[in-house]
Protein backbone atom coordinates (compact mmCIF):
# COMPACT_ATOMS: atom_id res chain seq x y z
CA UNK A 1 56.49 56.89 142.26
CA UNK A 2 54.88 60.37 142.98
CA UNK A 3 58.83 61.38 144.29
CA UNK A 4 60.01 60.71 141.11
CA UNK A 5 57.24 61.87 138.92
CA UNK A 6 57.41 65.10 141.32
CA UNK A 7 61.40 65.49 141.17
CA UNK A 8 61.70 64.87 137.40
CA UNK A 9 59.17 67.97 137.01
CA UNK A 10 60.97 70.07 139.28
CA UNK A 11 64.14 68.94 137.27
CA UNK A 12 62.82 70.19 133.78
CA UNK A 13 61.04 73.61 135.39
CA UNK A 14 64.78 74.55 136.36
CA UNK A 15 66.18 73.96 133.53
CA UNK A 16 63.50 75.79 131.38
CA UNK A 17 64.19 78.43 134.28
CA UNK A 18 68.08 78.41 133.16
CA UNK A 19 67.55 78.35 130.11
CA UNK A 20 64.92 81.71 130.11
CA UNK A 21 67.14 83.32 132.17
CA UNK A 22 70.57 82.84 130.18
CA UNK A 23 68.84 84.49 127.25
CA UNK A 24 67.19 87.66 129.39
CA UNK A 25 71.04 88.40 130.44
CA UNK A 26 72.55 87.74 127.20
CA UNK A 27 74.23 91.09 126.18
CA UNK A 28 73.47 92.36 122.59
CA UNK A 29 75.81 92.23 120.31
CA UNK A 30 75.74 95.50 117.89
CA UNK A 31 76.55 95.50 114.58
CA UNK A 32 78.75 98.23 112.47
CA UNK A 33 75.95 100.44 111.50
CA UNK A 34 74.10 100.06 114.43
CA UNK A 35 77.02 102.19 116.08
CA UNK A 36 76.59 104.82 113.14
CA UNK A 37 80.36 104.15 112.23
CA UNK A 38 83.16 101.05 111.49
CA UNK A 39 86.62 100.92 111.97
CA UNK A 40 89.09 101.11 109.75
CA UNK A 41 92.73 102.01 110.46
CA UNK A 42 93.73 105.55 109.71
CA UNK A 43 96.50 105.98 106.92
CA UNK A 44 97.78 108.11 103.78
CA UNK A 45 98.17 106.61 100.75
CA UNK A 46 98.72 107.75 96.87
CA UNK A 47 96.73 107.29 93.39
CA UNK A 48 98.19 108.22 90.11
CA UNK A 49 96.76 108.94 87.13
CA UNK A 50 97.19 110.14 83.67
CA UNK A 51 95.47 112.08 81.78
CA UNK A 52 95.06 114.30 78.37
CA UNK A 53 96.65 112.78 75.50
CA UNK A 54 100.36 111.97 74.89
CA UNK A 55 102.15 115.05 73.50
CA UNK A 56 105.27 115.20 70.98
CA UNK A 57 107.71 117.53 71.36
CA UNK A 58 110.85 117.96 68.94
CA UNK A 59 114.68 117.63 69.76
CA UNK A 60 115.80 118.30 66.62
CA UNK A 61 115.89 119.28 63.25
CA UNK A 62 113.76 117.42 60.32
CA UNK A 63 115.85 114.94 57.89
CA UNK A 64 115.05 113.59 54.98
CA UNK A 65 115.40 111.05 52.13
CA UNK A 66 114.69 110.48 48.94
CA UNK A 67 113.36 106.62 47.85
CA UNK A 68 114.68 106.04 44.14
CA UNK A 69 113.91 102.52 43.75
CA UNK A 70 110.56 100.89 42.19
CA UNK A 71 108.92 99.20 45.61
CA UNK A 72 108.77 100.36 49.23
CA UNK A 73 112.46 100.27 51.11
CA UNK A 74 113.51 100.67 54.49
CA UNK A 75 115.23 103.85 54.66
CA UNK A 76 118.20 104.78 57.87
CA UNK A 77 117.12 108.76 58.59
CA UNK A 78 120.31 109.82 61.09
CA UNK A 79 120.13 113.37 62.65
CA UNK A 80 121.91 115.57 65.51
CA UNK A 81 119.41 116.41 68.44
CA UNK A 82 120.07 119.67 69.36
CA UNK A 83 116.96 120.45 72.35
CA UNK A 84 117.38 118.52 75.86
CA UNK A 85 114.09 117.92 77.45
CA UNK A 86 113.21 117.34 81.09
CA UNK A 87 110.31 116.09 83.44
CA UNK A 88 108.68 119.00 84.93
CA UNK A 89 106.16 119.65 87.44
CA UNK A 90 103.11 121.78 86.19
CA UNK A 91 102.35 124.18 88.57
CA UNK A 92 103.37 123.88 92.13
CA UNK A 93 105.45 120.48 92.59
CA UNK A 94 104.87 118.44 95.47
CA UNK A 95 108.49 117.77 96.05
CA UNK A 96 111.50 116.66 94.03
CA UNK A 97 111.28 115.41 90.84
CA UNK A 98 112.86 112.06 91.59
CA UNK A 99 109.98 111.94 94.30
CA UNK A 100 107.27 112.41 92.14
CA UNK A 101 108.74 110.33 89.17
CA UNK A 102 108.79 107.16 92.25
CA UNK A 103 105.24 108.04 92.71
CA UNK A 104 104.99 107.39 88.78
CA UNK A 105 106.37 104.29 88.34
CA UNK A 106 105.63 102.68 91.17
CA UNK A 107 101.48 103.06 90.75
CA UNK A 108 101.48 102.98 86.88
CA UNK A 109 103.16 100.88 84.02
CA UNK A 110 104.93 103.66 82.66
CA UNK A 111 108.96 104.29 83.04
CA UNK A 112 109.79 107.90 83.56
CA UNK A 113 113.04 109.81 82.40
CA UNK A 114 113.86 112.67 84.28
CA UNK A 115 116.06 114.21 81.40
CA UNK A 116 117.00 113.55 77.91
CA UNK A 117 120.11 116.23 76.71
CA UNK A 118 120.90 117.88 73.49
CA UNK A 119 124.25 116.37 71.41
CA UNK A 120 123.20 112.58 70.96
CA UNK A 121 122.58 111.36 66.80
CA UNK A 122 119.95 109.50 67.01
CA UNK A 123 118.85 107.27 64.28
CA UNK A 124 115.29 106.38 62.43
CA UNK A 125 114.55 103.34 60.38
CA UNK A 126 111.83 103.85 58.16
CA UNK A 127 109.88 102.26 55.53
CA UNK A 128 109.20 104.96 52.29
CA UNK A 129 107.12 104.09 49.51
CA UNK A 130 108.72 104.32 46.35
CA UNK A 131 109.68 107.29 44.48
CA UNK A 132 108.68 109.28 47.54
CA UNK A 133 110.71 111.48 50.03
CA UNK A 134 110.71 110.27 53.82
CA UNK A 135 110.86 112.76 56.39
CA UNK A 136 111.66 112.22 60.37
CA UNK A 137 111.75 114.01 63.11
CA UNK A 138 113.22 112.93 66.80
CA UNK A 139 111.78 114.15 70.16
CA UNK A 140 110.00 113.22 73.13
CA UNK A 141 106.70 111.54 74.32
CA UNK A 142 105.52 113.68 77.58
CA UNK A 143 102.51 112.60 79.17
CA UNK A 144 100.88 114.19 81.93
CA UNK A 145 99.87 112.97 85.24
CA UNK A 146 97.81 113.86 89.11
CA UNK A 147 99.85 112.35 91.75
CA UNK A 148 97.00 112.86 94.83
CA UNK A 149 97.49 112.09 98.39
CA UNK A 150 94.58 110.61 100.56
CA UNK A 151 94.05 109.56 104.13
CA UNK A 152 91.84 106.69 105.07
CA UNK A 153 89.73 107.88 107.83
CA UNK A 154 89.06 105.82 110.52
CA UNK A 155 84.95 105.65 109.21
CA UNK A 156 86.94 104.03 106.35
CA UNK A 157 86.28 106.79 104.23
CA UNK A 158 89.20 108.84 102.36
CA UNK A 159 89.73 112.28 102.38
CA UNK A 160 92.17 114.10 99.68
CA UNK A 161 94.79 116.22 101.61
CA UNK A 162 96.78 117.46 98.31
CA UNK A 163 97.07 116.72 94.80
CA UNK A 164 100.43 117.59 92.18
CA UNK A 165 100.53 117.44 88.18
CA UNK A 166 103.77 116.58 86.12
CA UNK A 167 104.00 116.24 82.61
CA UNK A 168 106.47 113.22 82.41
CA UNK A 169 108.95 111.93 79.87
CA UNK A 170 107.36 108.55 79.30
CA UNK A 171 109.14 107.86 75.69
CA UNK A 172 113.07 109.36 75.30
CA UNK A 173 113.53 108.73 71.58
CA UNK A 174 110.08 109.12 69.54
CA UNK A 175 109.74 110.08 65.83
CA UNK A 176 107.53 111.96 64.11
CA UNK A 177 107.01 110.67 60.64
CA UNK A 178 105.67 111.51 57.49
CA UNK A 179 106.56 110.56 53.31
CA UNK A 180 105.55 112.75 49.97
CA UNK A 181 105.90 113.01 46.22
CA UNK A 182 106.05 116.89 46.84
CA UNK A 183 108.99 118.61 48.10
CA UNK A 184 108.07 118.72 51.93
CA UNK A 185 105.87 117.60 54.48
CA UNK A 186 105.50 118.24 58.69
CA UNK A 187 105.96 114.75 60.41
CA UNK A 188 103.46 113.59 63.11
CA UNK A 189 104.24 111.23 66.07
């Protein structure tokens, strides 16, 4: 009986042995800011944003026309444009135009037209109140935009390597509108 009294303590001092010593040779195990830095694969990438407000710009001349009846009517304004208008980059590009329109459309909701020419008749429906004149004007919508190249660092931090503005074509037929009693008026988009 002392044998087996005497081997089972033996038995459980070696395991508490084992089990002291497995946890003094355990290696640490650092964490992420421990080491002062993570790791993050290192890449470019794009943003694009607008910015400033939507700007008008004419393509032709101003038509108008004259409601005779006694209530409001819907009144068909045609007129020649005579201006083409283009995307442009404003300042120094950062590569085609086609580029930087793909850059556009594929990180905003807006669809970009590169270039709208002169010669088309274009035609406005609108509604004039009666016994005033309507007036119209076509043109464009440009909106501008910063196209601005990053690279993820491998801290996973971003650093901007170069940034581009265009003012865009983001509307190819827009009016600019306005309806009197007196002889004239200037139409707003």
């Amino acid at each position: 009986m002392r044998a087996t009294i005497k081997h089972a303590l033996y038995s459980t001092t070696t395991a508490a042995a084992l089990i002291v010593g497995s946890l003094a040779i355990t290696p640490g195990v650092a964490t992420a800011a421990e080491n002062g830095a993570q790791q993050c694969d290192v890449f470019n990438f794009y943003k694009v944003n607008p910015y400033g407000k939507s700007s008008f710009k004419s393509r032709g001349s101003t038509v108008s026309k004259y409601n005779s009846s006694s209530g409001a009517s819907w009144l068909t304004l045609s007129v020649k444009t005579n201006k083409s208008r283009s995307t442009t980059w404003v300042g120094e590009g950062g590569g085609s135009i086609k580029w930087g329109i793909g850059k556009i459309e594929a990180k905003t909701s807006y669809s970009v037209e590169k270039k709208v020419s002169a010669g088309a008749t274009v035609t406005n429906r609108m509604k004039v109140d009666a016994k005033k004149r309507g007036f119209t004007k076509p043109g464009v919508l440009y909106r501008k935009f910063v196209i601005r190249k990053y690279r993820q660092n491998g801290n996973c931090g971003s650093t901007l390597l170069d940034s581009w503005h265009m003012k865009a074509i983001v509307s190819k037929l827009h009016f600019a509108e306005c309806q009197t009693k007196r002889p004239s008026c200037k139409p707003k988009a």
